[in-house]
PDB file of N, CA and C in Angstrom:
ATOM      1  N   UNK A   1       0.867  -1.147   0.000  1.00  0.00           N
ATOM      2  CA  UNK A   1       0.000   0.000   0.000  1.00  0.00           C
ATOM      3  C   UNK A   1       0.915   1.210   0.000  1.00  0.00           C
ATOM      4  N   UNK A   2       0.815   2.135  -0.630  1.00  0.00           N
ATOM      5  CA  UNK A   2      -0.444   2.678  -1.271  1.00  0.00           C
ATOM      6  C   UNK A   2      -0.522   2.408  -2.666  1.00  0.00           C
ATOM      7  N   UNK A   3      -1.613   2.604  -3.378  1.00  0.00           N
ATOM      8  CA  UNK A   3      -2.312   2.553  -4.900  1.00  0.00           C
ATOM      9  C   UNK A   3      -1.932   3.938  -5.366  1.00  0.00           C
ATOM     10  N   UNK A   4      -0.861   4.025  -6.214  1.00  0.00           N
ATOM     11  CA  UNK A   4      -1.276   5.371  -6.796  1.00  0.00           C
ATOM     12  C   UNK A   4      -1.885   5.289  -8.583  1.00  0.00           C
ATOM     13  N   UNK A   5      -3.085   5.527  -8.914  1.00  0.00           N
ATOM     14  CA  UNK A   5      -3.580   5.620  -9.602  1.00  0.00           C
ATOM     15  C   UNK A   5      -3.551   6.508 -10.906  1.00  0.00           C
ATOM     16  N   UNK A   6      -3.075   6.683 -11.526  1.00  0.00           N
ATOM     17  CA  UNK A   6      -2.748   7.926 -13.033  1.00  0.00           C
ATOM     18  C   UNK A   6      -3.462   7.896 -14.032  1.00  0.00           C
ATOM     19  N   UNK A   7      -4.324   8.834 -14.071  1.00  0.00           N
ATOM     20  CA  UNK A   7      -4.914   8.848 -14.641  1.00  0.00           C
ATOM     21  C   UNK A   7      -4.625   9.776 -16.048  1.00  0.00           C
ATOM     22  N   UNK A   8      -4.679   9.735 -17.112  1.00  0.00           N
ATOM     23  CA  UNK A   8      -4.119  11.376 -17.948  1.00  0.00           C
ATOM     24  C   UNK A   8      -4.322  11.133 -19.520  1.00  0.00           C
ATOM     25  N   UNK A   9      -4.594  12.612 -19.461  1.00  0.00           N
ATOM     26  CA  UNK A   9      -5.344  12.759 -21.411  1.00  0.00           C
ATOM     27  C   UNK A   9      -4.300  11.912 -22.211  1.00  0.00           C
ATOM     28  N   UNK A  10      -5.205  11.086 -22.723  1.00  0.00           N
ATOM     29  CA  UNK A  10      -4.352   9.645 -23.655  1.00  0.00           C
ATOM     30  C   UNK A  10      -3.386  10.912 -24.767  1.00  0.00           C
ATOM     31  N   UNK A  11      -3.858  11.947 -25.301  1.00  0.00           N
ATOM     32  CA  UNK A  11      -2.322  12.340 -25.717  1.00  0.00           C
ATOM     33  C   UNK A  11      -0.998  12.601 -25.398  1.00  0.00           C
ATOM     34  N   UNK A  12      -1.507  12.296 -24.093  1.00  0.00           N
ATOM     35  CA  UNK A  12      -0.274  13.194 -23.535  1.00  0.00           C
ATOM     36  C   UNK A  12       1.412  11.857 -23.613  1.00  0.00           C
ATOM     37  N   UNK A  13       0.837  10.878 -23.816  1.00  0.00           N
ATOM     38  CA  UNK A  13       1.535   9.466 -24.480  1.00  0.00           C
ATOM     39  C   UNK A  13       2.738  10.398 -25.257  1.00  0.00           C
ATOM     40  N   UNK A  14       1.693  10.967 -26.077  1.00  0.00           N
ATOM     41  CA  UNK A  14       2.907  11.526 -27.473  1.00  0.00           C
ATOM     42  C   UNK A  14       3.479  12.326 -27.085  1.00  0.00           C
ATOM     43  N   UNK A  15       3.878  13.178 -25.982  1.00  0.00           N
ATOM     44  CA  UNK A  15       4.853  13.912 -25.472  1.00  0.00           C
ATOM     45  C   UNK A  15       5.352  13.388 -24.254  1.00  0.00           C
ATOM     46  N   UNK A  16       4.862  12.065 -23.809  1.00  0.00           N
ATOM     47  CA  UNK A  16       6.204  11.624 -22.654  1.00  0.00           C
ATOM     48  C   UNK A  16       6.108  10.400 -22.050  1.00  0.00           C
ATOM     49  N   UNK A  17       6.866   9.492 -21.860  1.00  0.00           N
ATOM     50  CA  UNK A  17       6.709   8.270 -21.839  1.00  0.00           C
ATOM     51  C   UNK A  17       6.266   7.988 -20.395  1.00  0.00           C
ATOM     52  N   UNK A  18       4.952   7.189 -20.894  1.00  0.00           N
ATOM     53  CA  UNK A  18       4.489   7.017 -19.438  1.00  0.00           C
ATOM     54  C   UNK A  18       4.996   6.237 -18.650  1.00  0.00           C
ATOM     55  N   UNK A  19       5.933   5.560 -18.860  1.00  0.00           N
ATOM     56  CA  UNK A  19       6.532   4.577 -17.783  1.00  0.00           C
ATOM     57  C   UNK A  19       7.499   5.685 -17.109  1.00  0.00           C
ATOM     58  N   UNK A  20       7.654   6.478 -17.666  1.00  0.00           N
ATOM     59  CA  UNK A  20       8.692   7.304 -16.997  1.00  0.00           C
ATOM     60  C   UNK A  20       7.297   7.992 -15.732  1.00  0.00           C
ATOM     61  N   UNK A  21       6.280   8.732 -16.240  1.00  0.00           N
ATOM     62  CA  UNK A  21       5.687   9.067 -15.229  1.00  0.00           C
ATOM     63  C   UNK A  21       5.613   8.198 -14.146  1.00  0.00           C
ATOM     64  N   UNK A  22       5.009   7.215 -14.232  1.00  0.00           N
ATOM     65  CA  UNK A  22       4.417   6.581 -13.492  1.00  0.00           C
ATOM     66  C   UNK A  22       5.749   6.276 -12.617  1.00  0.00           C
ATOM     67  N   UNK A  23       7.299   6.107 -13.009  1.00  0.00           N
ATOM     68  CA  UNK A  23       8.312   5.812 -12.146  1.00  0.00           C
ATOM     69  C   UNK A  23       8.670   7.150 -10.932  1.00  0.00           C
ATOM     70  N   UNK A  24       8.270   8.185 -11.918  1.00  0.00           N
ATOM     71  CA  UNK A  24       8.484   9.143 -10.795  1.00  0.00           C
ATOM     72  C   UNK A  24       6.907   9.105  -9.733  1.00  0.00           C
ATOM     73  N   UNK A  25       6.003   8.815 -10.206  1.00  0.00           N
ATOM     74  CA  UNK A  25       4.923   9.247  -8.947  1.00  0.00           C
ATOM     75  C   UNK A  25       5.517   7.468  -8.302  1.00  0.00           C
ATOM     76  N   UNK A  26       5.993   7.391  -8.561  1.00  0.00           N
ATOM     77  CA  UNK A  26       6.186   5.866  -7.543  1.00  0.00           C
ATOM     78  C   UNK A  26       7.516   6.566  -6.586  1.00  0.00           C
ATOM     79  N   UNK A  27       8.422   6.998  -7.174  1.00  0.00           N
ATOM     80  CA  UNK A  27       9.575   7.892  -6.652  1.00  0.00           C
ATOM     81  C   UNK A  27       9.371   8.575  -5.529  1.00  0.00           C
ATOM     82  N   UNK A  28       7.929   9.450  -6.170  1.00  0.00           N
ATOM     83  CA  UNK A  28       7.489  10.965  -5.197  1.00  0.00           C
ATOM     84  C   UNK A  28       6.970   9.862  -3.557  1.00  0.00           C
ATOM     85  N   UNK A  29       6.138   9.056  -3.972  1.00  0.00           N
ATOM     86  CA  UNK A  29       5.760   8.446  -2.402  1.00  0.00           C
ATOM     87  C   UNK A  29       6.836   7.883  -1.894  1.00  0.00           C
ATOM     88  N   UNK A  30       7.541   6.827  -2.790  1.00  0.00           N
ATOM     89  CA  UNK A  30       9.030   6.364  -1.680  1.00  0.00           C
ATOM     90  C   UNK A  30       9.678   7.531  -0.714  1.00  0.00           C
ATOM     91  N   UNK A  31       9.845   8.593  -1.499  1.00  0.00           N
ATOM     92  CA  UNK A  31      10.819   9.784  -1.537  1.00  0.00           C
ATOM     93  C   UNK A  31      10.443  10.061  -0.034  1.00  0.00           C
ATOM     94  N   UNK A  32       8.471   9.757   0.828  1.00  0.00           N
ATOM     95  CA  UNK A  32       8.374  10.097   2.132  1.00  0.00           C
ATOM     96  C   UNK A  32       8.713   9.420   3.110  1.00  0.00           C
ATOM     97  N   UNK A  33       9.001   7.937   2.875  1.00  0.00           N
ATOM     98  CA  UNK A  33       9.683   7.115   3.684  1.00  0.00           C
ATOM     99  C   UNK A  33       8.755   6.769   4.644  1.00  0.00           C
ATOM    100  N   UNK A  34       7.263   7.027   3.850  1.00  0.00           N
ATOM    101  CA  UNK A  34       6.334   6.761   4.870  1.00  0.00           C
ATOM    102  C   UNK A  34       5.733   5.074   4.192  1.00  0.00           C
ATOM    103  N   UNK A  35       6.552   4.393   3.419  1.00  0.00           N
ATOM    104  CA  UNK A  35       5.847   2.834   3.195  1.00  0.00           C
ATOM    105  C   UNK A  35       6.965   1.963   2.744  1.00  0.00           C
ATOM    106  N   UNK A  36       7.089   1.014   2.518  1.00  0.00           N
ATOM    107  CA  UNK A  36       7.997   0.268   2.393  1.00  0.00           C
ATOM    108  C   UNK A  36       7.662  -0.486   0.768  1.00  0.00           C
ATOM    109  N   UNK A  37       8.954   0.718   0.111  1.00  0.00           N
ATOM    110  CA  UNK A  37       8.768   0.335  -1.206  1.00  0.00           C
ATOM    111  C   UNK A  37       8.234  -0.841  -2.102  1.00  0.00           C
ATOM    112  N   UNK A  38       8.547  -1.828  -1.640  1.00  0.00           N
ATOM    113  CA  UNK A  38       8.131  -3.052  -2.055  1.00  0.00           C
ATOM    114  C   UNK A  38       6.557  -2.984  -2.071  1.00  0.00           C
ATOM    115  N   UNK A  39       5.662  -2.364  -1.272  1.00  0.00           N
ATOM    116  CA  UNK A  39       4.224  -2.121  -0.785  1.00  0.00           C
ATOM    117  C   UNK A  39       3.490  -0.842  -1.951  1.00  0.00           C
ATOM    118  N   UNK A  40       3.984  -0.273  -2.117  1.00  0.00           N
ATOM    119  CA  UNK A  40       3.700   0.730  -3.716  1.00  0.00           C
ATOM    120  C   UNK A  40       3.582   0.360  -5.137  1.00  0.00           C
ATOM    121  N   UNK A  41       2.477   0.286  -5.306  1.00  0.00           N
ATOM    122  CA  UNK A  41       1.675   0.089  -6.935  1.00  0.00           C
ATOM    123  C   UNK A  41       1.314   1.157  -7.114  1.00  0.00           C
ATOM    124  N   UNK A  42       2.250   1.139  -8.660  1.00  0.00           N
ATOM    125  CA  UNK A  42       1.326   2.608  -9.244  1.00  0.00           C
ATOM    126  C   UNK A  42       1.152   2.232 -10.388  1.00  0.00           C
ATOM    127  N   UNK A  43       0.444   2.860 -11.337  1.00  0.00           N
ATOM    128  CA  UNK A  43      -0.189   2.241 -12.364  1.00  0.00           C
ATOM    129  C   UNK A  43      -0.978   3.563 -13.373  1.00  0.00           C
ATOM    130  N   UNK A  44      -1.235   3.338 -14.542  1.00  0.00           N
ATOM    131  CA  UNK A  44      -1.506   4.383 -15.572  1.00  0.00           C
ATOM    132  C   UNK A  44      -2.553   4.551 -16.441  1.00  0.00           C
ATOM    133  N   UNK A  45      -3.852   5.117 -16.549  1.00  0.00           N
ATOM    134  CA  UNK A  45      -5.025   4.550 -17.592  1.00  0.00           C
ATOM    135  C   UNK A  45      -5.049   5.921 -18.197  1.00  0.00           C
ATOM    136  N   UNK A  46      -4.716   5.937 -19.597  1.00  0.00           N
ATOM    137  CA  UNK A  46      -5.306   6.617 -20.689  1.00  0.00           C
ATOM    138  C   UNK A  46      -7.063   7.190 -21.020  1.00  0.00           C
ATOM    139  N   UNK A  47      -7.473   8.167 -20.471  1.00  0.00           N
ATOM    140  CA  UNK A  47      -8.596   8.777 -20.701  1.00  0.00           C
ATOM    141  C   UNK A  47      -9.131   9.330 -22.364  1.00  0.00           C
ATOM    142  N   UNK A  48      -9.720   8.846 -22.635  1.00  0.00           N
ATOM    143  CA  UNK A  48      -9.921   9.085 -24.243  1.00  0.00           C
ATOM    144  C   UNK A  48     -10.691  10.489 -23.946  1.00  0.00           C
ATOM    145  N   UNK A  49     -11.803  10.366 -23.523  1.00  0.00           N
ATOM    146  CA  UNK A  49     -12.728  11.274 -23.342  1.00  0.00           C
ATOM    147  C   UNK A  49     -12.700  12.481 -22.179  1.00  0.00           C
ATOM    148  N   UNK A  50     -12.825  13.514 -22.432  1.00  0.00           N
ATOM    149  CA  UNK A  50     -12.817  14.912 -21.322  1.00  0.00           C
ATOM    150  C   UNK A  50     -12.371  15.963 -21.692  1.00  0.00           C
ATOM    151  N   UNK A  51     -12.733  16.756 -20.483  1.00  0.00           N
ATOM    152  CA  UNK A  51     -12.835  17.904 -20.491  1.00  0.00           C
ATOM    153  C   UNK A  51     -12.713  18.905 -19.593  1.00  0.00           C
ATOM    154  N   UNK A  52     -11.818  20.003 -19.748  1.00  0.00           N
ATOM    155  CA  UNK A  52     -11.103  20.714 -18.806  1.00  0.00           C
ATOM    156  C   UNK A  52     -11.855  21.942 -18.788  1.00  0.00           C
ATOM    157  N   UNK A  53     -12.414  22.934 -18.248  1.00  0.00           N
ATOM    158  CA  UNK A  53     -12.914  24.484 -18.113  1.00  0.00           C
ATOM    159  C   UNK A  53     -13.470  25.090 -19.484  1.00  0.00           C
ATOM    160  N   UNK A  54     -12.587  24.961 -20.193  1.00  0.00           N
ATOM    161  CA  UNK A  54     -13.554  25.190 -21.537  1.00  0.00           C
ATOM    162  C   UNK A  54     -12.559  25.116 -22.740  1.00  0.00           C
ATOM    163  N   UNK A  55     -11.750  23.852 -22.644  1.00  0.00           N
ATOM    164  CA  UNK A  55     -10.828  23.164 -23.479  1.00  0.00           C
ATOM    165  C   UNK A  55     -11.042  21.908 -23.258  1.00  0.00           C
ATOM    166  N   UNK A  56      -9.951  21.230 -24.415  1.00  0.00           N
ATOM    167  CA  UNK A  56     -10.060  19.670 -24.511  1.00  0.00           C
ATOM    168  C   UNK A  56      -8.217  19.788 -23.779  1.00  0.00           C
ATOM    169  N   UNK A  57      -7.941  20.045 -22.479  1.00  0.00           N
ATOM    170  CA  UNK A  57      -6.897  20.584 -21.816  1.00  0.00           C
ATOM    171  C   UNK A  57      -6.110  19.266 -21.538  1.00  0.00           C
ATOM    172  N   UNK A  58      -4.720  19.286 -21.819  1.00  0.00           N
ATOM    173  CA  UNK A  58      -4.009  17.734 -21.281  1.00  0.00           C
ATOM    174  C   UNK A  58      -4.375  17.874 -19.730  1.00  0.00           C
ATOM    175  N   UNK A  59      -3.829  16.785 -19.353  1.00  0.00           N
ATOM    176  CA  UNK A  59      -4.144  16.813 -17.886  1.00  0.00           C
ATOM    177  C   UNK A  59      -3.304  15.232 -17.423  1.00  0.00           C
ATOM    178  N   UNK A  60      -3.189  15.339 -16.094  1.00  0.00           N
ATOM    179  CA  UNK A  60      -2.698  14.204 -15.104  1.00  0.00           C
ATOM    180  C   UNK A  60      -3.440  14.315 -14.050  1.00  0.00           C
ATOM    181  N   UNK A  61      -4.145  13.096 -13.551  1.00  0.00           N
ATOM    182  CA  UNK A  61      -4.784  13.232 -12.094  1.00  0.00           C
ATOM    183  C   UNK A  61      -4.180  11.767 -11.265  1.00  0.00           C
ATOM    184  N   UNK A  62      -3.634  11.990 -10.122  1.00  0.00           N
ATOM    185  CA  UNK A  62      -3.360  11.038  -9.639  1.00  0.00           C
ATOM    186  C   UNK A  62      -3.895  11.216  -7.833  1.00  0.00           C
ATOM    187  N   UNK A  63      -4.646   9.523  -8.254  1.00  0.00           N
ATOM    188  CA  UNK A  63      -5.027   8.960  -7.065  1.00  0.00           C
ATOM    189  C   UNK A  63      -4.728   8.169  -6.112  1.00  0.00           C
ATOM    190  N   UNK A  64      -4.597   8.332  -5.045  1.00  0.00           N
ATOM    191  CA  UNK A  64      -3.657   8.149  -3.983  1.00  0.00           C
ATOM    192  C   UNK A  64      -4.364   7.426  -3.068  1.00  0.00           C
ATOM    193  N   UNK A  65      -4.843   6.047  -3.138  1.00  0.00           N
ATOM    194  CA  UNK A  65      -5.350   4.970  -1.687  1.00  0.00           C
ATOM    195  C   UNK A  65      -4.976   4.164  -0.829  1.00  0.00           C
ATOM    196  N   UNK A  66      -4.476   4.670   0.151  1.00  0.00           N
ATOM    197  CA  UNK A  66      -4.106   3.932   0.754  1.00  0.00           C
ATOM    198  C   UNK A  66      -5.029   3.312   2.515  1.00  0.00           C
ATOM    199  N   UNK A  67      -4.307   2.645   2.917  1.00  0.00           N
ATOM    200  CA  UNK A  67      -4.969   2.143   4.254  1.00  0.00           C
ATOM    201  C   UNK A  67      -5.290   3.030   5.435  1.00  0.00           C
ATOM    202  N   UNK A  68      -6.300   3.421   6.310  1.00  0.00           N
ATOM    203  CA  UNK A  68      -5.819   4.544   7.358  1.00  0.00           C
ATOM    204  C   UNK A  68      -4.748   4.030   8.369  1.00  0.00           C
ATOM    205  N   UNK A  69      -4.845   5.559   8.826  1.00  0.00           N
ATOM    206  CA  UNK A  69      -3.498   6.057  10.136  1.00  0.00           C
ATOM    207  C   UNK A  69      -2.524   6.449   9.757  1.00  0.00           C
ATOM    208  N   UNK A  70      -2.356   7.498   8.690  1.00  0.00           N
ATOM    209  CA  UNK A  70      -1.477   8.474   8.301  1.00  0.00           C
ATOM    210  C   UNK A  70      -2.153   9.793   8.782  1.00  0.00           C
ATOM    211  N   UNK A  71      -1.250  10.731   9.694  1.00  0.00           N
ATOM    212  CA  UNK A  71      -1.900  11.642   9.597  1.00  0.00           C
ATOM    213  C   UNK A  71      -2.235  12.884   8.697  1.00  0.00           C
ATOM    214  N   UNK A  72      -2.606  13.721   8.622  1.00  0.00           N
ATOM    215  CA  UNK A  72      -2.732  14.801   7.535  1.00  0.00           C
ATOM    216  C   UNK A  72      -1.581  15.106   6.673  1.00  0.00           C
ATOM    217  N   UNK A  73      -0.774  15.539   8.104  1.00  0.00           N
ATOM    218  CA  UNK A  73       0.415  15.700   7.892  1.00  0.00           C
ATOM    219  C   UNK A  73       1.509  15.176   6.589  1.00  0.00           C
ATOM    220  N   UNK A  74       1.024  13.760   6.917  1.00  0.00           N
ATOM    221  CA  UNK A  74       1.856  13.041   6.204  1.00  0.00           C
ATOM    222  C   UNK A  74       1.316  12.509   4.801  1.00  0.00           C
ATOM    223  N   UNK A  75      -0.020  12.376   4.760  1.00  0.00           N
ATOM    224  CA  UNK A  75      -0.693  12.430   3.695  1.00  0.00           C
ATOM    225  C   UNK A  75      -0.610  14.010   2.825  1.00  0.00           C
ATOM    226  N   UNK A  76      -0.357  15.317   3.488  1.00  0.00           N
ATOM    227  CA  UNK A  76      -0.270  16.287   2.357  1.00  0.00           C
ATOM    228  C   UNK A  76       1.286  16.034   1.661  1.00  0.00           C
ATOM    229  N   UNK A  77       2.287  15.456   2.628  1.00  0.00           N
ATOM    230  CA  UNK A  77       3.657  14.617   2.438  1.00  0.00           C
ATOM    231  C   UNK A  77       3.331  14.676   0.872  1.00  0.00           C
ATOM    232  N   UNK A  78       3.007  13.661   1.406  1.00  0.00           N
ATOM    233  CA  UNK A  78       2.939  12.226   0.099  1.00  0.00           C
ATOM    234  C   UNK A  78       2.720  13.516  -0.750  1.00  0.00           C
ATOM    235  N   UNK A  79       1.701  14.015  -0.912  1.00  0.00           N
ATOM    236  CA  UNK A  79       0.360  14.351  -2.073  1.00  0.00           C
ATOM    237  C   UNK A  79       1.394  15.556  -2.707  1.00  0.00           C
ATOM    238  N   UNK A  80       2.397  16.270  -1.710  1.00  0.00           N
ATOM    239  CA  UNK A  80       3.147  17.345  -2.528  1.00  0.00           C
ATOM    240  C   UNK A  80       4.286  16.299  -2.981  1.00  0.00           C
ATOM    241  N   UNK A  81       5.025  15.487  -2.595  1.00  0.00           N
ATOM    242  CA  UNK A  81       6.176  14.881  -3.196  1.00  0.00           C
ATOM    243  C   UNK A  81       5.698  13.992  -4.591  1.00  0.00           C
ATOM    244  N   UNK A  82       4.688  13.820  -4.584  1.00  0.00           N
ATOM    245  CA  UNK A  82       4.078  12.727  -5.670  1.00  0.00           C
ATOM    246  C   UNK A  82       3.886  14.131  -6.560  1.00  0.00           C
ATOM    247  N   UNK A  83       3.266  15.229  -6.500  1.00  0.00           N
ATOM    248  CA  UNK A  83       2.864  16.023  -7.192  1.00  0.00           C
ATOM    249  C   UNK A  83       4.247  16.608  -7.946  1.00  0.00           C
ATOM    250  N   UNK A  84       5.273  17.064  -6.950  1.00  0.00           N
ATOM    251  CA  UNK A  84       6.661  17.522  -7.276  1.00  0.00           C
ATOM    252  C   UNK A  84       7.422  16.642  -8.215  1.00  0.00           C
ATOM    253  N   UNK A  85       7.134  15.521  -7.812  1.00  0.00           N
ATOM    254  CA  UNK A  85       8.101  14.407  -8.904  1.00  0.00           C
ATOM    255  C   UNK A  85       7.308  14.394  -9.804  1.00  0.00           C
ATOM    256  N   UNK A  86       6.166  14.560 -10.576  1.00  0.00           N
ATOM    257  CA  UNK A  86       5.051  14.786 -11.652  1.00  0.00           C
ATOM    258  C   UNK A  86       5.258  15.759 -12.422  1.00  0.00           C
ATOM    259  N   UNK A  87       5.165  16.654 -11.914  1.00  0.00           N
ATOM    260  CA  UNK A  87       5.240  18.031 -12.484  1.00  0.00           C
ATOM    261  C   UNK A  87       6.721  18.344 -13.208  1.00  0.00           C
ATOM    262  N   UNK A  88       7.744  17.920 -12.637  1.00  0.00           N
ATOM    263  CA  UNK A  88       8.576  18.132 -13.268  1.00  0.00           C
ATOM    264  C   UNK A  88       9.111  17.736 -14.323  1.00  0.00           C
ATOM    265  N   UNK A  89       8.442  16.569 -14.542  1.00  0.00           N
ATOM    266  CA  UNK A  89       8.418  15.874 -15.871  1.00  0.00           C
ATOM    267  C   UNK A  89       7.287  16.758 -17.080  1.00  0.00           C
ATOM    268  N   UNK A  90       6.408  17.029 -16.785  1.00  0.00           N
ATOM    269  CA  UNK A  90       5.616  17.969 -17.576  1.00  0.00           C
ATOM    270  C   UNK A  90       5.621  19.458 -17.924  1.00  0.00           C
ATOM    271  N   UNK A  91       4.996  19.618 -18.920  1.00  0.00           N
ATOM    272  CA  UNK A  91       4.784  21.028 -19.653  1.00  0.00           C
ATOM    273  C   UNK A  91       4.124  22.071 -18.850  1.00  0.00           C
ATOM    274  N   UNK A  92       4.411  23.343 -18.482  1.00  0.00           N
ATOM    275  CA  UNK A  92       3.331  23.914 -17.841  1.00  0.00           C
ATOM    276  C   UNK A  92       1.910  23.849 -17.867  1.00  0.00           C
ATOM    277  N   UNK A  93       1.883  23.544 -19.211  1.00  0.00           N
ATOM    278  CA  UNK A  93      -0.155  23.693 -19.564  1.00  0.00           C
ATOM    279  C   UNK A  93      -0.741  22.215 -19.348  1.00  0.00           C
ATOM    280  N   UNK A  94      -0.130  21.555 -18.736  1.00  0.00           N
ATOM    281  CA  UNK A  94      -0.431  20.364 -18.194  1.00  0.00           C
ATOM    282  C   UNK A  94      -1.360  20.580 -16.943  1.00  0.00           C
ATOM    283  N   UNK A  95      -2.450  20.219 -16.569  1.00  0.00           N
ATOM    284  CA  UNK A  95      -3.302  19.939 -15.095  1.00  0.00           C
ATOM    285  C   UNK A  95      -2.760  18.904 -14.637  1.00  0.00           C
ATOM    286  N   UNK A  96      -2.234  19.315 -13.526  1.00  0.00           N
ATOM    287  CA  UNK A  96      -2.025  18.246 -12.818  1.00  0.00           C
ATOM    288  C   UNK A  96      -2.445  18.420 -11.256  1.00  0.00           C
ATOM    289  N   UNK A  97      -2.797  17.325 -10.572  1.00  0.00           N
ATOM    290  CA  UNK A  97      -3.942  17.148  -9.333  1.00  0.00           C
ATOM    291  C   UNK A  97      -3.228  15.822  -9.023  1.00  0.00           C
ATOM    292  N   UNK A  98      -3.512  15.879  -7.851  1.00  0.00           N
ATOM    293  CA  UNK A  98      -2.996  14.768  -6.746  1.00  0.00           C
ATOM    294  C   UNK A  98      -4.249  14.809  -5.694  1.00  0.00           C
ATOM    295  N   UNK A  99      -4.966  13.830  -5.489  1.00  0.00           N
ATOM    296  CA  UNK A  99      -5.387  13.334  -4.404  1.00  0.00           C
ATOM    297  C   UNK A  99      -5.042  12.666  -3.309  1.00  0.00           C
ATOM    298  N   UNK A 100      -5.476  12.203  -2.271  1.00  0.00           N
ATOM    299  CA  UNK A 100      -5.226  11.111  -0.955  1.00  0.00           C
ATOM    300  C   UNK A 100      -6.328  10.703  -0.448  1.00  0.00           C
ATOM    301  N   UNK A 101      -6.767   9.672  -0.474  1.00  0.00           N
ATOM    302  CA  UNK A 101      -7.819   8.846   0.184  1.00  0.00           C
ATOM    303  C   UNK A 101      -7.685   7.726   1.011  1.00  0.00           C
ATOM    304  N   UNK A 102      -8.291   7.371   1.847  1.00  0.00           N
ATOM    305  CA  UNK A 102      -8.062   6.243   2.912  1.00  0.00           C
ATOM    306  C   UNK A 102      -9.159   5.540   2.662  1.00  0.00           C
ATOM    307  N   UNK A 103      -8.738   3.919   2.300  1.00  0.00           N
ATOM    308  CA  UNK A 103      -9.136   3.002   1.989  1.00  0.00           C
ATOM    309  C   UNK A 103     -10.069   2.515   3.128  1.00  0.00           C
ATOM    310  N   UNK A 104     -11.063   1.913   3.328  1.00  0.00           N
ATOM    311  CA  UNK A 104     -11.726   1.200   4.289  1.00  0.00           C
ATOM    312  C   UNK A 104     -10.959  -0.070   4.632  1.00  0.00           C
ATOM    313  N   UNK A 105     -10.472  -0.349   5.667  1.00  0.00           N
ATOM    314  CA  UNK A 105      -9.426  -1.008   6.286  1.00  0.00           C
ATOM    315  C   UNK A 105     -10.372  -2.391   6.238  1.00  0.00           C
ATOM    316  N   UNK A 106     -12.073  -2.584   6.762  1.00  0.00           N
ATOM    317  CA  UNK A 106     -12.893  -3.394   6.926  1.00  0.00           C
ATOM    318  C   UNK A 106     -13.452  -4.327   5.532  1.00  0.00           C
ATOM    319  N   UNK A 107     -13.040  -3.523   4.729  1.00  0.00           N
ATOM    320  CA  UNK A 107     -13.848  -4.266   3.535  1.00  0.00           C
ATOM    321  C   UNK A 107     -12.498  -4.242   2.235  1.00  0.00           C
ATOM    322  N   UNK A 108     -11.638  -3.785   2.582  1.00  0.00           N
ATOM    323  CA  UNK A 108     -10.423  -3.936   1.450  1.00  0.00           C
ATOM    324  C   UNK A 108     -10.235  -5.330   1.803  1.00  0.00           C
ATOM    325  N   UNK A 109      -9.790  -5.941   0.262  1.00  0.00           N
ATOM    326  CA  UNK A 109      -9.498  -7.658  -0.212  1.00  0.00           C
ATOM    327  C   UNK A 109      -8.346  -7.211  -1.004  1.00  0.00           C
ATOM    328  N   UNK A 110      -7.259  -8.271  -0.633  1.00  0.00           N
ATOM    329  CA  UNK A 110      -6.160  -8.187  -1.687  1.00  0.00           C
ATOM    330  C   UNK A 110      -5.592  -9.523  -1.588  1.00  0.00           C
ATOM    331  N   UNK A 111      -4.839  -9.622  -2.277  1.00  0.00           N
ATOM    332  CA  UNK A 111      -3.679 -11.161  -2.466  1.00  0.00           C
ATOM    333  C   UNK A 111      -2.601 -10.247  -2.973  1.00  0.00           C
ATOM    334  N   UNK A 112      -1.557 -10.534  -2.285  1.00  0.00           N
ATOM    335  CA  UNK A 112      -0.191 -10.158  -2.521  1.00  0.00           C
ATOM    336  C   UNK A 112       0.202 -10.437  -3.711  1.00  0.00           C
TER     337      UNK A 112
END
């Protein structure tokens, strides 16, 4: 744990390799030393469809789930270091957004 989720305008492929993103938002959460690398999945889905303010605007949104008992603190951590290692890979006119959510500890199912 945690899930970081990437979401981003399927063009944005043609200006930068997404394995590279996705290595840095995996980077940005190690980087807090708040999980034990081995425990971090991050992962990438191409959005065909959307829409930004009143453009067809690139964009990156990444979602952040993990288990509770992090405090704020450490969850805005995460959410600026994941954002910082993101951003710097991208164009200014890029949207980019970072979330943090806490998973329901009671009803999450996984297999290692």
């Amino acid at each position: 744990m945690p899930h970081l989720i990437i979401e981003y305008a399927a063009p944005l492929a043609q200006d930068i390799d997404m394995q590279t993103l996705v290595e840095a938002a995996f980077n940005g959460a190690k980087a807090t030393d708040l999980f034990d690398p081995a425990a971090i999945k991050a992962r990438a889905h191409p959005v065909d469809a959307y829409w930004i303010g009143d453009a067809k605007q690139s964009f990156t949104h990444i979602n952040i789930k993990l288990l509770p008992g992090r405090t704020n603190v450490q969850k805005k951590a995460l959410s600026q270091s994941v954002f910082d290692a993101v951003t710097a890979l991208l164009d200014a006119d890029v949207a980019v957004s970072v979330e943090v959510n806490d998973l329901d500890a009671d009803v999450y199912t996984k297999r290692a």
